[in-house]
C-alpha atoms as a PDB file:
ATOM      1  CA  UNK A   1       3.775   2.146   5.467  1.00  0.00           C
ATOM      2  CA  UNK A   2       2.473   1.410   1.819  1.00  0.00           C
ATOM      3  CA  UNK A   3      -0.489   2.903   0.448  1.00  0.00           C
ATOM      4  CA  UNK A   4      -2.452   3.506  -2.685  1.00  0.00           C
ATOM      5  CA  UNK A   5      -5.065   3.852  -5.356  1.00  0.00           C
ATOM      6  CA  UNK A   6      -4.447   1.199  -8.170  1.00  0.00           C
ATOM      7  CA  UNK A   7      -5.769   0.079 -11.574  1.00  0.00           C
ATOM      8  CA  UNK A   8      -4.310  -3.100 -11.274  1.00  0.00           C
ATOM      9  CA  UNK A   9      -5.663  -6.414  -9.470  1.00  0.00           C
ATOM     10  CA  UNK A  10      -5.141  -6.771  -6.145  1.00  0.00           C
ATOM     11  CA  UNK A  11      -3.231  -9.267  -3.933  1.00  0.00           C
ATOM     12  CA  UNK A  12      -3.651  -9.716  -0.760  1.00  0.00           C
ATOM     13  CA  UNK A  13      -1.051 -12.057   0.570  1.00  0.00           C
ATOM     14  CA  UNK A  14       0.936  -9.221  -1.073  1.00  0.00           C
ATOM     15  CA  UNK A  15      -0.029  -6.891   1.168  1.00  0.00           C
ATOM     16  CA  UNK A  16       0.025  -9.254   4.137  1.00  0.00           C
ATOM     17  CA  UNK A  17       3.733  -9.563   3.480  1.00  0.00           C
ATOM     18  CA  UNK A  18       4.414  -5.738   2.481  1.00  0.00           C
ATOM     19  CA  UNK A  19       4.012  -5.353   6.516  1.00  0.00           C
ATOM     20  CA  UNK A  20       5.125  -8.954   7.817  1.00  0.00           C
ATOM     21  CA  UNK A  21       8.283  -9.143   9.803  1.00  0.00           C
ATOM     22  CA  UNK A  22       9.891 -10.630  12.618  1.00  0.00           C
ATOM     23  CA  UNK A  23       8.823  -8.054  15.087  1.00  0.00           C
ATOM     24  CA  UNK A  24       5.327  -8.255  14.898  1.00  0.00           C
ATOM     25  CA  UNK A  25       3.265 -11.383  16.660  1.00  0.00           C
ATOM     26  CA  UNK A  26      -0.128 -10.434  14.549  1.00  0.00           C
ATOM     27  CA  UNK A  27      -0.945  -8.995  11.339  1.00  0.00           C
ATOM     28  CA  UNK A  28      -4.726  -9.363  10.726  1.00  0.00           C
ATOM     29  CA  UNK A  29      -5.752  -8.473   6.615  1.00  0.00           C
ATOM     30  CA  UNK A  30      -9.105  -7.365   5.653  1.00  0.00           C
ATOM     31  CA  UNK A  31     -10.017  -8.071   2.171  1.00  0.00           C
ATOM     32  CA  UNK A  32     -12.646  -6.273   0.541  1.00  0.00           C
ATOM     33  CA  UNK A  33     -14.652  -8.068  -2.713  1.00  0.00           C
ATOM     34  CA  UNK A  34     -16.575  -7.507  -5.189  1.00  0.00           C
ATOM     35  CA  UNK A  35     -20.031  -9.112  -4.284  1.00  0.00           C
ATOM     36  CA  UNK A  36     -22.947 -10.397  -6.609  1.00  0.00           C
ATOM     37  CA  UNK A  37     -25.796  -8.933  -4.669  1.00  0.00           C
ATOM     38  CA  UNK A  38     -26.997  -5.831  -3.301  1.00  0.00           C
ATOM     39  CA  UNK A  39     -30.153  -4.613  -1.615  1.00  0.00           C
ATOM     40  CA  UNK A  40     -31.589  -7.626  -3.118  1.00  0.00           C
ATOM     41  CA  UNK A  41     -30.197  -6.894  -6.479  1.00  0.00           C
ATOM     42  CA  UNK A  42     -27.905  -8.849  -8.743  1.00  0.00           C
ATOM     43  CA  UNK A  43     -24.616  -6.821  -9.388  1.00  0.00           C
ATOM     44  CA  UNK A  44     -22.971  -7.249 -12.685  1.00  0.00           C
ATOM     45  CA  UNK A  45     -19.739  -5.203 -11.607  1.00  0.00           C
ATOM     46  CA  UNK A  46     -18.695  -2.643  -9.619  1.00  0.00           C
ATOM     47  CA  UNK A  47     -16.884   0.748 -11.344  1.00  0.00           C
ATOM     48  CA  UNK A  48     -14.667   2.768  -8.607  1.00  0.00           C
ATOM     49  CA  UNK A  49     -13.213   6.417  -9.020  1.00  0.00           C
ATOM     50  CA  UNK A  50     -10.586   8.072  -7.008  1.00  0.00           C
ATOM     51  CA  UNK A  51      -8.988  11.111  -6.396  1.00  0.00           C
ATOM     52  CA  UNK A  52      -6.247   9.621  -6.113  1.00  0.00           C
ATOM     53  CA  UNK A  53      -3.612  12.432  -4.598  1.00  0.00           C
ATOM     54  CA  UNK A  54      -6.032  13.360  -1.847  1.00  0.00           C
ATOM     55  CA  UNK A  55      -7.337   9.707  -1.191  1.00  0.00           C
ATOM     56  CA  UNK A  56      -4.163   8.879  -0.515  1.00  0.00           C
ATOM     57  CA  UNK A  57      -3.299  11.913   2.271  1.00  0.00           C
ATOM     58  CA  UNK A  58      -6.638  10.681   3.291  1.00  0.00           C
ATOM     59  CA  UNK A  59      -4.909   7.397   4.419  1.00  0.00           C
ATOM     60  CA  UNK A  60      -2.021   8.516   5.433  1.00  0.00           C
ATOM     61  CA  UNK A  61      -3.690  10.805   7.817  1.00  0.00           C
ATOM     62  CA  UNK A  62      -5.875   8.025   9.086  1.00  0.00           C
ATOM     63  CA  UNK A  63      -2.710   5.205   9.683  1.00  0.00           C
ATOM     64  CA  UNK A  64      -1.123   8.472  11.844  1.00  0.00           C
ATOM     65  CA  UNK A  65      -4.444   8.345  13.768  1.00  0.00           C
ATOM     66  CA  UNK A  66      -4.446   4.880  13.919  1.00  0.00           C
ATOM     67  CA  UNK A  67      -0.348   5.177  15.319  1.00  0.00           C
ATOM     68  CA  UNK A  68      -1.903   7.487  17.790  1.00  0.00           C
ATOM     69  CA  UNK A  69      -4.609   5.058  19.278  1.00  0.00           C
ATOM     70  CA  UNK A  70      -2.713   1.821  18.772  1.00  0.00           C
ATOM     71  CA  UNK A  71       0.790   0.396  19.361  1.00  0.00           C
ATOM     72  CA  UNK A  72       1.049  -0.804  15.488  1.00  0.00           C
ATOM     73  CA  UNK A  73       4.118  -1.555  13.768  1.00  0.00           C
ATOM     74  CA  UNK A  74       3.043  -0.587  10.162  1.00  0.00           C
ATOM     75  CA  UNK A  75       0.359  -0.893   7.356  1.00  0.00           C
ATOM     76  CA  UNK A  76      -0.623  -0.971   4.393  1.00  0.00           C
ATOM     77  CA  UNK A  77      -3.581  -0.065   1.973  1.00  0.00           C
ATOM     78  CA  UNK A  78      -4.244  -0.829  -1.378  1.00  0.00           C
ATOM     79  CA  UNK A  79      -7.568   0.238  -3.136  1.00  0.00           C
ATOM     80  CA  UNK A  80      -8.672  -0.285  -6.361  1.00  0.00           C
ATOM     81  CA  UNK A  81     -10.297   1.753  -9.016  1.00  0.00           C
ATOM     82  CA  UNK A  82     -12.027   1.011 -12.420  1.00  0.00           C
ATOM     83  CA  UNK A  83     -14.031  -1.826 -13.735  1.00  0.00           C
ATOM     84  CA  UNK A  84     -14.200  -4.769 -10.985  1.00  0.00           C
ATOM     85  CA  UNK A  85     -16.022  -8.050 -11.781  1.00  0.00           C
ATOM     86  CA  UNK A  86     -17.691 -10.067  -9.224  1.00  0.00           C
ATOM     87  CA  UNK A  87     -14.895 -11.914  -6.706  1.00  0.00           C
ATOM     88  CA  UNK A  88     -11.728  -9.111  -7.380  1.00  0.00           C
ATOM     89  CA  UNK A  89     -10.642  -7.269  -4.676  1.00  0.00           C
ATOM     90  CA  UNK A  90     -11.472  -3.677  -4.549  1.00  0.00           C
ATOM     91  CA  UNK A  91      -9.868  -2.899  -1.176  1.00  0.00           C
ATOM     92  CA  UNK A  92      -7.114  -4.636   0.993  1.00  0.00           C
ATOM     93  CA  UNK A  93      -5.943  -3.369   4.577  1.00  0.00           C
ATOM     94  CA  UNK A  94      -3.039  -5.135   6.758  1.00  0.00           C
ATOM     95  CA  UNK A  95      -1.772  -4.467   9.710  1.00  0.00           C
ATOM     96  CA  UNK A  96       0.737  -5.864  11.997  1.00  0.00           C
ATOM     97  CA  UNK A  97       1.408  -5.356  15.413  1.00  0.00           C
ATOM     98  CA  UNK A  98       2.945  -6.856  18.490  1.00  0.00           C
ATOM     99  CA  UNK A  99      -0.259  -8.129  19.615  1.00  0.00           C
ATOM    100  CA  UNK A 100      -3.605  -9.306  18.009  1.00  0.00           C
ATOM    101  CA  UNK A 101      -5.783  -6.845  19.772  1.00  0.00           C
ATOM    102  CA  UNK A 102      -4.453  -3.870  18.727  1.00  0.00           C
ATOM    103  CA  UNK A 103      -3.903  -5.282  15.122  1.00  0.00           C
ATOM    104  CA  UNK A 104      -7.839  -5.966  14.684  1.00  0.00           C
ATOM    105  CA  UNK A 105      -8.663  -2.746  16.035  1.00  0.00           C
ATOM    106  CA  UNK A 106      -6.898  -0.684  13.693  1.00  0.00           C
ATOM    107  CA  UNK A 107      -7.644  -2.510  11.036  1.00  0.00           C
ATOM    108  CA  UNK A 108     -11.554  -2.110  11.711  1.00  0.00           C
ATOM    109  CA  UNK A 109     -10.490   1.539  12.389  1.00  0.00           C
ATOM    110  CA  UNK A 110      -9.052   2.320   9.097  1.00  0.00           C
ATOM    111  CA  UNK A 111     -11.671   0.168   6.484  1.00  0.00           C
ATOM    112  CA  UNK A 112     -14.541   2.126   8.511  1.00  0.00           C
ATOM    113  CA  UNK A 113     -12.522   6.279   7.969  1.00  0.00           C
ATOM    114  CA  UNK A 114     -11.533   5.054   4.538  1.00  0.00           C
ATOM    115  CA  UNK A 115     -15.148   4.040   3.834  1.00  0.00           C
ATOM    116  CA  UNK A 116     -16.333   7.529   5.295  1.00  0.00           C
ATOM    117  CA  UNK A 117     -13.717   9.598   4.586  1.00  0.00           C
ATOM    118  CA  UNK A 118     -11.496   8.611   1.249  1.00  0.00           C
ATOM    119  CA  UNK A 119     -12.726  10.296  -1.976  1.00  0.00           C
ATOM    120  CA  UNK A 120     -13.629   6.980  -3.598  1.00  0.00           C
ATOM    121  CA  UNK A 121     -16.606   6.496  -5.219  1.00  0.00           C
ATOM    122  CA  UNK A 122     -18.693   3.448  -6.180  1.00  0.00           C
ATOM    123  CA  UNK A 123     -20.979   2.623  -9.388  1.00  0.00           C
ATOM    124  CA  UNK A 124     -23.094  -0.712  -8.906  1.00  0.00           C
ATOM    125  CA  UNK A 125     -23.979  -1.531 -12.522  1.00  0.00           C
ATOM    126  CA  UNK A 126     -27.099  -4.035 -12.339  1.00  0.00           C
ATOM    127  CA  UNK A 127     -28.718  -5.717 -14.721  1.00  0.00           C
ATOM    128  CA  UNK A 128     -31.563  -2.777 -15.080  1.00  0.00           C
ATOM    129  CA  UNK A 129     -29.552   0.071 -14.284  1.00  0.00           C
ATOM    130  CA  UNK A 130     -26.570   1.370 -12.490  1.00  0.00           C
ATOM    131  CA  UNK A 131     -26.207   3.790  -9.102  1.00  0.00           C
ATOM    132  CA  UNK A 132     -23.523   5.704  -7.565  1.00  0.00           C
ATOM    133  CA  UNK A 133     -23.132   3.975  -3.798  1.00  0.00           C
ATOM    134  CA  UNK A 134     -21.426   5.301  -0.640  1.00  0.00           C
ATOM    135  CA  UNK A 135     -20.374   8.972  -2.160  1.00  0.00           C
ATOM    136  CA  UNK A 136     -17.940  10.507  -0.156  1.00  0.00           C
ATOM    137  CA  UNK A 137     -17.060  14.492   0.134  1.00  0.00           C
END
């Protein structure tokens, strides 16, 4: 399992291969970017906070639920925090398993709790303003 909150660009063929390995006959990545619209508004950037001790019990907590619904091998999260332009990655998820199934699954599983559950939070700066989206407790 690898997991974290990072300031630094993120890869994700390099998480792909952080949970590769011979044993597992899927790993399915989800890649999370940094769009240029929302709600019909241009986005200049995106600025994301974390706290990053608890965000990342918060995932550990969730890939141990995950275990407990799914026969997965391992996993691993990366999300990102700071100033994002349009295109970077601000979140990347893999996860292998012996099988596709269960591999899609979880991953779907674990963007949709980190999304609800992970103290991250999300500025959209536009080009008349900015707003805090997707607040989590």
């Amino acid at each position: 399992m690898t997991l974290g909150i990072t300031d630094r660009s993120i890869t994700p063929a390099e998480v792909e291969a952080s949970v590769a390995g011979p044993d597992a006959g899927a790993v399915v990545t989800f890649a999370g970017l940094v769009r240029d619209a929302t709600h019909g508004r241009r986005v200049l950037r995106l600025e994301y906070e974390a706290y990053a001790p608890m965000a990342e019990r918060v995932f550990a907590a969730l890939i141990t639920e995950a275990r407990s619904r799914w026969p997965i091998l391992r996993v691993a999260i990366s999300h990102r925090v700071g100033v994002l332009q349009i295109g970077e990655v601000a979140v990347a998820i893999a996860v292998a398993s012996a099988h596709r199934a269960e591999a899609f699954e979880a991953c779907r599983f674990l963007i949709a709790a980190i999304k609800a559950q992970a103290p991250i939070w999300k500025r959209e700066v536009f080009e008349d303003g900015s707003e805090w989206a997707q607040c989590h407790p």
